[in-house]
Structure formats: C-alpha cells, structure tokens
Protein backbone atom coordinates (compact mmCIF):
# COMPACT_ATOMS: atom_id res chain seq x y z
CA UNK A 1 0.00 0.00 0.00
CA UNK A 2 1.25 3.31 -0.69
CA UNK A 3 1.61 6.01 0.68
CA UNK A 4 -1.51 7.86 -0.50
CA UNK A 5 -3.66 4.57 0.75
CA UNK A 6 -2.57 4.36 3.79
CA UNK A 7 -3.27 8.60 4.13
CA UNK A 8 -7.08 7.75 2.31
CA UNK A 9 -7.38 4.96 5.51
CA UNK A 10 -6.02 7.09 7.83
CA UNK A 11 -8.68 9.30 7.08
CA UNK A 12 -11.45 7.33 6.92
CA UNK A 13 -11.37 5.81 10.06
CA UNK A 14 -11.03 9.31 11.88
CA UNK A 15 -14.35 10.29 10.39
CA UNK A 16 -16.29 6.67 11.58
CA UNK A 17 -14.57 7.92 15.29
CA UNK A 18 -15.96 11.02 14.94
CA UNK A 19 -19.22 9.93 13.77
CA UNK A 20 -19.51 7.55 17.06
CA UNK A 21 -22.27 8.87 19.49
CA UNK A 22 -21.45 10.16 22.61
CA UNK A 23 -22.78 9.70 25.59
CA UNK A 24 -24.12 12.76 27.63
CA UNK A 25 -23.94 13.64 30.96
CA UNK A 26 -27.65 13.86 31.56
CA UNK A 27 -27.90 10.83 29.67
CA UNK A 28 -25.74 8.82 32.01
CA UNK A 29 -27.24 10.45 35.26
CA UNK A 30 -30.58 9.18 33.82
CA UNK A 31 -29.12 5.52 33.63
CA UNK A 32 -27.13 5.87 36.93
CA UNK A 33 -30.69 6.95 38.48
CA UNK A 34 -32.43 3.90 37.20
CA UNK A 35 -29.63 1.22 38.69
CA UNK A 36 -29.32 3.38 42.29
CA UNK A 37 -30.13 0.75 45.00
CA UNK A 38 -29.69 2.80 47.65
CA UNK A 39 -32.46 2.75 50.76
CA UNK A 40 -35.23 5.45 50.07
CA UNK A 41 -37.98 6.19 53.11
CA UNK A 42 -41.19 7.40 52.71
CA UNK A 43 -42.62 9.57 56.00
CA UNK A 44 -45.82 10.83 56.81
CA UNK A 45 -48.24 8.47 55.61
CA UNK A 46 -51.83 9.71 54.69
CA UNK A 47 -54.00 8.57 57.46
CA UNK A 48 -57.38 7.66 58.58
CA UNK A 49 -59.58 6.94 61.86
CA UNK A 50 -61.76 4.38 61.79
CA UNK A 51 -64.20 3.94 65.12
CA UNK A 52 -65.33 0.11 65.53
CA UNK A 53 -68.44 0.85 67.46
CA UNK A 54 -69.39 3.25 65.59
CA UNK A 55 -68.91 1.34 62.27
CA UNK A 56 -70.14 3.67 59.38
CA UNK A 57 -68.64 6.70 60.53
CA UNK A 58 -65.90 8.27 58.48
CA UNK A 59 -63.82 10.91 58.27
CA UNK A 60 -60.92 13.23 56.51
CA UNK A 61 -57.46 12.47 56.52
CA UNK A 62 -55.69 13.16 59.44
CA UNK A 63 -51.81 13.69 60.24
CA UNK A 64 -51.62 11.93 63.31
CA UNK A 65 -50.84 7.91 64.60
CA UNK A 66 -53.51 7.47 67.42
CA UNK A 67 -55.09 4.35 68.31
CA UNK A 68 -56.88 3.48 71.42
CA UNK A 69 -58.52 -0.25 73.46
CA UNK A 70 -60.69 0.66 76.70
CA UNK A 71 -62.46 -2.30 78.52
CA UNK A 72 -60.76 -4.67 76.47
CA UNK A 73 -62.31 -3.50 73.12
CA UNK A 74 -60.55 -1.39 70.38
CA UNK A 75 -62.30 1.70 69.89
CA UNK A 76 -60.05 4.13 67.80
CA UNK A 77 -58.09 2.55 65.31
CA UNK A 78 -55.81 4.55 62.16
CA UNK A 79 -55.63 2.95 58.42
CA UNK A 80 -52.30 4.50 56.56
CA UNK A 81 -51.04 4.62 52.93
CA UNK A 82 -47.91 4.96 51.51
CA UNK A 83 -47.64 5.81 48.01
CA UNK A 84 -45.01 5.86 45.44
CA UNK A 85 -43.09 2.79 45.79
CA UNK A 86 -41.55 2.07 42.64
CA UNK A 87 -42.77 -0.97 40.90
CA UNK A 88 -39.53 -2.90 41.23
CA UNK A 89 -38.62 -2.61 44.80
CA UNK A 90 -38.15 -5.69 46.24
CA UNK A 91 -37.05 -4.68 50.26
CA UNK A 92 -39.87 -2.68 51.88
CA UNK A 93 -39.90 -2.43 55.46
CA UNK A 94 -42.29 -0.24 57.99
CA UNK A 95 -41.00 1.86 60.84
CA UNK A 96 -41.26 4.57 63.38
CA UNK A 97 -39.18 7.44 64.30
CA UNK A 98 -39.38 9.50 67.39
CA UNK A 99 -38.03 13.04 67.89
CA UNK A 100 -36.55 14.40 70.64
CA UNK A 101 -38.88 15.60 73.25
CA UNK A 102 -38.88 18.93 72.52
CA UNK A 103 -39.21 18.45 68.88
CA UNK A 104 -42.09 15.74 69.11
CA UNK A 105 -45.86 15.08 70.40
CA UNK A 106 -45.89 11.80 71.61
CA UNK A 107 -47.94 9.89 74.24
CA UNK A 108 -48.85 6.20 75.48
CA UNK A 109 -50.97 5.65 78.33
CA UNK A 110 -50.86 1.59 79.73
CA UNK A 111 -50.57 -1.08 76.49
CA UNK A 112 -48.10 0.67 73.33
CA UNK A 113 -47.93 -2.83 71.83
CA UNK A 114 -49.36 -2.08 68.82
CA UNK A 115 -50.93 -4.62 66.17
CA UNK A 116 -50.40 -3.22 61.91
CA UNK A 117 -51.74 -5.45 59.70
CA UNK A 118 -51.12 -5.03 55.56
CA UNK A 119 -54.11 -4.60 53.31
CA UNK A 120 -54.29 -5.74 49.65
CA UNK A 121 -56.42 -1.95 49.15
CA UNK A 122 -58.93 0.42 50.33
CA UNK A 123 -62.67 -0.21 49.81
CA UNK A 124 -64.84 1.74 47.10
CA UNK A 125 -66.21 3.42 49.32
CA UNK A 126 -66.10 5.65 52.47
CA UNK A 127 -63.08 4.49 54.72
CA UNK A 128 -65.21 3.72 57.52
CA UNK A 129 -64.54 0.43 59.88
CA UNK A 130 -67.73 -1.58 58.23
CA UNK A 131 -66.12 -1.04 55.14
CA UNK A 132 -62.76 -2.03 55.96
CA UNK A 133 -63.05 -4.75 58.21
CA UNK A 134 -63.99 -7.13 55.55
CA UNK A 135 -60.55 -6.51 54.11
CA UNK A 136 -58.73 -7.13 56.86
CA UNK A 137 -60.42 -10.09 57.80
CA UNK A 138 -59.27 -10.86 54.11
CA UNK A 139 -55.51 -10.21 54.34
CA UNK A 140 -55.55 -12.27 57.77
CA UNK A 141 -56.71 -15.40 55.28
CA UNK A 142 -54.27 -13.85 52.31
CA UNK A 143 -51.42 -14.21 55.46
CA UNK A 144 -50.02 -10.50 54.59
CA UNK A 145 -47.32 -9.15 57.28
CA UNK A 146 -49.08 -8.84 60.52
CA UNK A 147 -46.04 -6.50 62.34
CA UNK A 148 -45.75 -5.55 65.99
CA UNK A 149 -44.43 -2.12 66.68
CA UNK A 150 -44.25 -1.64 70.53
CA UNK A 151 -43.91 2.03 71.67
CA UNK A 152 -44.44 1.11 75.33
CA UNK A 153 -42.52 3.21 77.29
CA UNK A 154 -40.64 5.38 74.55
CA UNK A 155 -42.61 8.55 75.12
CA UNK A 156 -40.52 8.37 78.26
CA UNK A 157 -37.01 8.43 76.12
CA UNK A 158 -36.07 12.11 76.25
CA UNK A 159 -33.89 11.30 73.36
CA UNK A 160 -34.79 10.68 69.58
CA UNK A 161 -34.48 7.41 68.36
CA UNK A 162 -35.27 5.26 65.18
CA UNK A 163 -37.66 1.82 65.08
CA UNK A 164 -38.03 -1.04 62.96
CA UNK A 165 -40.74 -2.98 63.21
CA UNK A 166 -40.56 -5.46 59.83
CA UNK A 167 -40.69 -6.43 56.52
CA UNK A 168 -44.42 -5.95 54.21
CA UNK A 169 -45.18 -6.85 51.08
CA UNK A 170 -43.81 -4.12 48.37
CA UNK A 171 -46.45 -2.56 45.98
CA UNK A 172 -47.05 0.83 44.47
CA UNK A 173 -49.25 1.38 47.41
CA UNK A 174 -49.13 0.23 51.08
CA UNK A 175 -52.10 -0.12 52.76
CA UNK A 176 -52.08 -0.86 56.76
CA UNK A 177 -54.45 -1.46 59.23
CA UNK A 178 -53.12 -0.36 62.76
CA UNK A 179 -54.45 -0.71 66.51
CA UNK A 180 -53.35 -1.20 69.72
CA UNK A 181 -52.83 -5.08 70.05
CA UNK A 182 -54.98 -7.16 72.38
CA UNK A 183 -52.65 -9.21 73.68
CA UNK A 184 -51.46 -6.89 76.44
CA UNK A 185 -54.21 -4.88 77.82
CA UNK A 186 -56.19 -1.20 77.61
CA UNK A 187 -54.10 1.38 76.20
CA UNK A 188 -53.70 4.41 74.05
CA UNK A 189 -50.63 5.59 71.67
CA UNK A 190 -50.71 9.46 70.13
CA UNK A 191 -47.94 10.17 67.77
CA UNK A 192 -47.83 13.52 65.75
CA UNK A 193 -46.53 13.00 62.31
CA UNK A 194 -44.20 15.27 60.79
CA UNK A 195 -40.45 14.98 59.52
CA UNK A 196 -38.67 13.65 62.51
CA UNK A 197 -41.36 11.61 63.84
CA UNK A 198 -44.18 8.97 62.91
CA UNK A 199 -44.14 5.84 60.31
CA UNK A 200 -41.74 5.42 57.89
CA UNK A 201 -41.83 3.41 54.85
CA UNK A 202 -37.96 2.05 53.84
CA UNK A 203 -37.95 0.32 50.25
CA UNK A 204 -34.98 -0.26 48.18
C-alpha cells in the first residue's frame, strides 16, 4: 500500500470515530438513576380513623398515629397509605421514628404494643370500619405481614431514636391497618406525624 492509501485509511477511520455517538452527561445520570439501589424512606403516611363501634362513621385524613382499646375492646383505630413505591422494589420495610422531646408530640398511656396489619387496598367506598373490616379479615386469610411495633414506654425516652418494626409486602401502594394489640391490655398511643417523627416506609 502506498503512501496515499494508507493517508485515504487514515482518514477514513477518523471520520467513523468522529461519527460515534457520545454519551451525555444527563444521559448517564438518567441511567445511573435507574440502577441506584440505595435505601429510600417514605414519611408521613396519609392517614385515617376508623371507630369500631361506631362502624359507618368516616372521616378526613388526618396527620396523626392514634389508636386506642378501653375495657378490652378497640375503639379508635388509624388505616395509613404509603404511596409511590416504585414498581420494582423488592425490600420494603415499615417503621417509626421518634423526635426528641422537645421536637415531638408523643404519648402512650398503659398497652403501646401495637398490632399493623397489611391490606391488599382500600374499599370503594367511604373508609369507615364496616367497610374495611372485611378486608382485613381478608388479608388475615391472604397471610399479609401482621407486624408488631411496641412504643411502650418510649414517650418516656427524652432522646430521639429510630424503630423497625418489619418487613411488608412491596407494591405501588401500602395499605395498613393499625391498633393497639390485644394481647397486652387497655391502652392508648398518640404520635404527631411530621419529619422527625411517625411511620416510615424504607424500600430499596
């Protein structure tokens, strides 16, 4: 080959490496995005009040965790969503954060055992007890995560502090059921929800 070939080559194959696309920062932020593993928590759940004797009342959202059993009976009990899970998370696991006492309102009088049971949805209609209880009674048969977050005593912690109380299911919504459980007694748990306290939602 001489020495004007081997120029004419030379050539060519600096234009096909020029013509090669480039990747772009945005574009590679975009993919990095899409492969980040990294633990994400969700805070502030919308919530709910449901009253079991008084079965068809219902309500609007409230901000607040606060559950109640008197005389052996559960009479105040909260239903909470988190939304936004992305479709592919596989870890998702509920929990409760505490402020410090300043920065908190937080109180449990006798039993803070409390009982959260996952629910496959919300029903059509009004999110009144008679309407939920058949799905709960439901995801008890389905065997969804029945978890056991005790706050017994914390609201005596002057420090902040950080709970786990288990693994649920992971969908695009999480629906729970919560009460104060009935295996230890009368008792009543109020837990303003804000940024440092409340349920959280940890997926990944």
């Amino acid at each position: 080959m001489n020495f004007t070939s081997k120029f004419a080559v030379g050539m060519c194959l600096a234009l096909v490496g020029m013509a090669l696309p480039t990747q772009h920062s945005s574009s590679l932020q975009s993919r990095a995005q899409q492969h980040d593993t990294s633990p994400k928590v969700l805070i502030q759940p919308t919530m709910y009040q449901v009253l079991p004797l008084q079965t068809s009342l219902s309500g609007p959202a409230v901000s607040q965790l606060e559950v109640q059993r008197t005389e052996g009976v559960s009479t105040l009990e909260n239903i909470a969503i988190f939304e936004g899970i992305p479709e592919n998370a596989q870890i998702c696991i509920l929990g409760w954060n505490q402020g410090s006492r300043g920065e908190r309102e937080f109180k449990v009088q006798g039993n803070g055992l409390l009982a959260a049971q996952q629910l496959s949805q919300l029903p059509s209609g009004e999110v009144s007890w008679e309407n939920i209880a058949p799905i709960a009674d439901d995801a008890v048969r389905q065997g969804l995560p029945l978890l056991h977050p005790d706050t017994t005593d914390w609201s005596e912690i002057d420090a902040a502090a950080k709970h786990v109380a288990g693994y649920v299911k992971c969908k695009e919504t999480i629906y729970l059921k919560l009460q104060v459980d009935n295996r230890d007694g009368d008792g009543y748990v109020y837990l303003g929800q804000d940024s440092n306290n409340g349920l959280t939602l940890e997926f990944q």
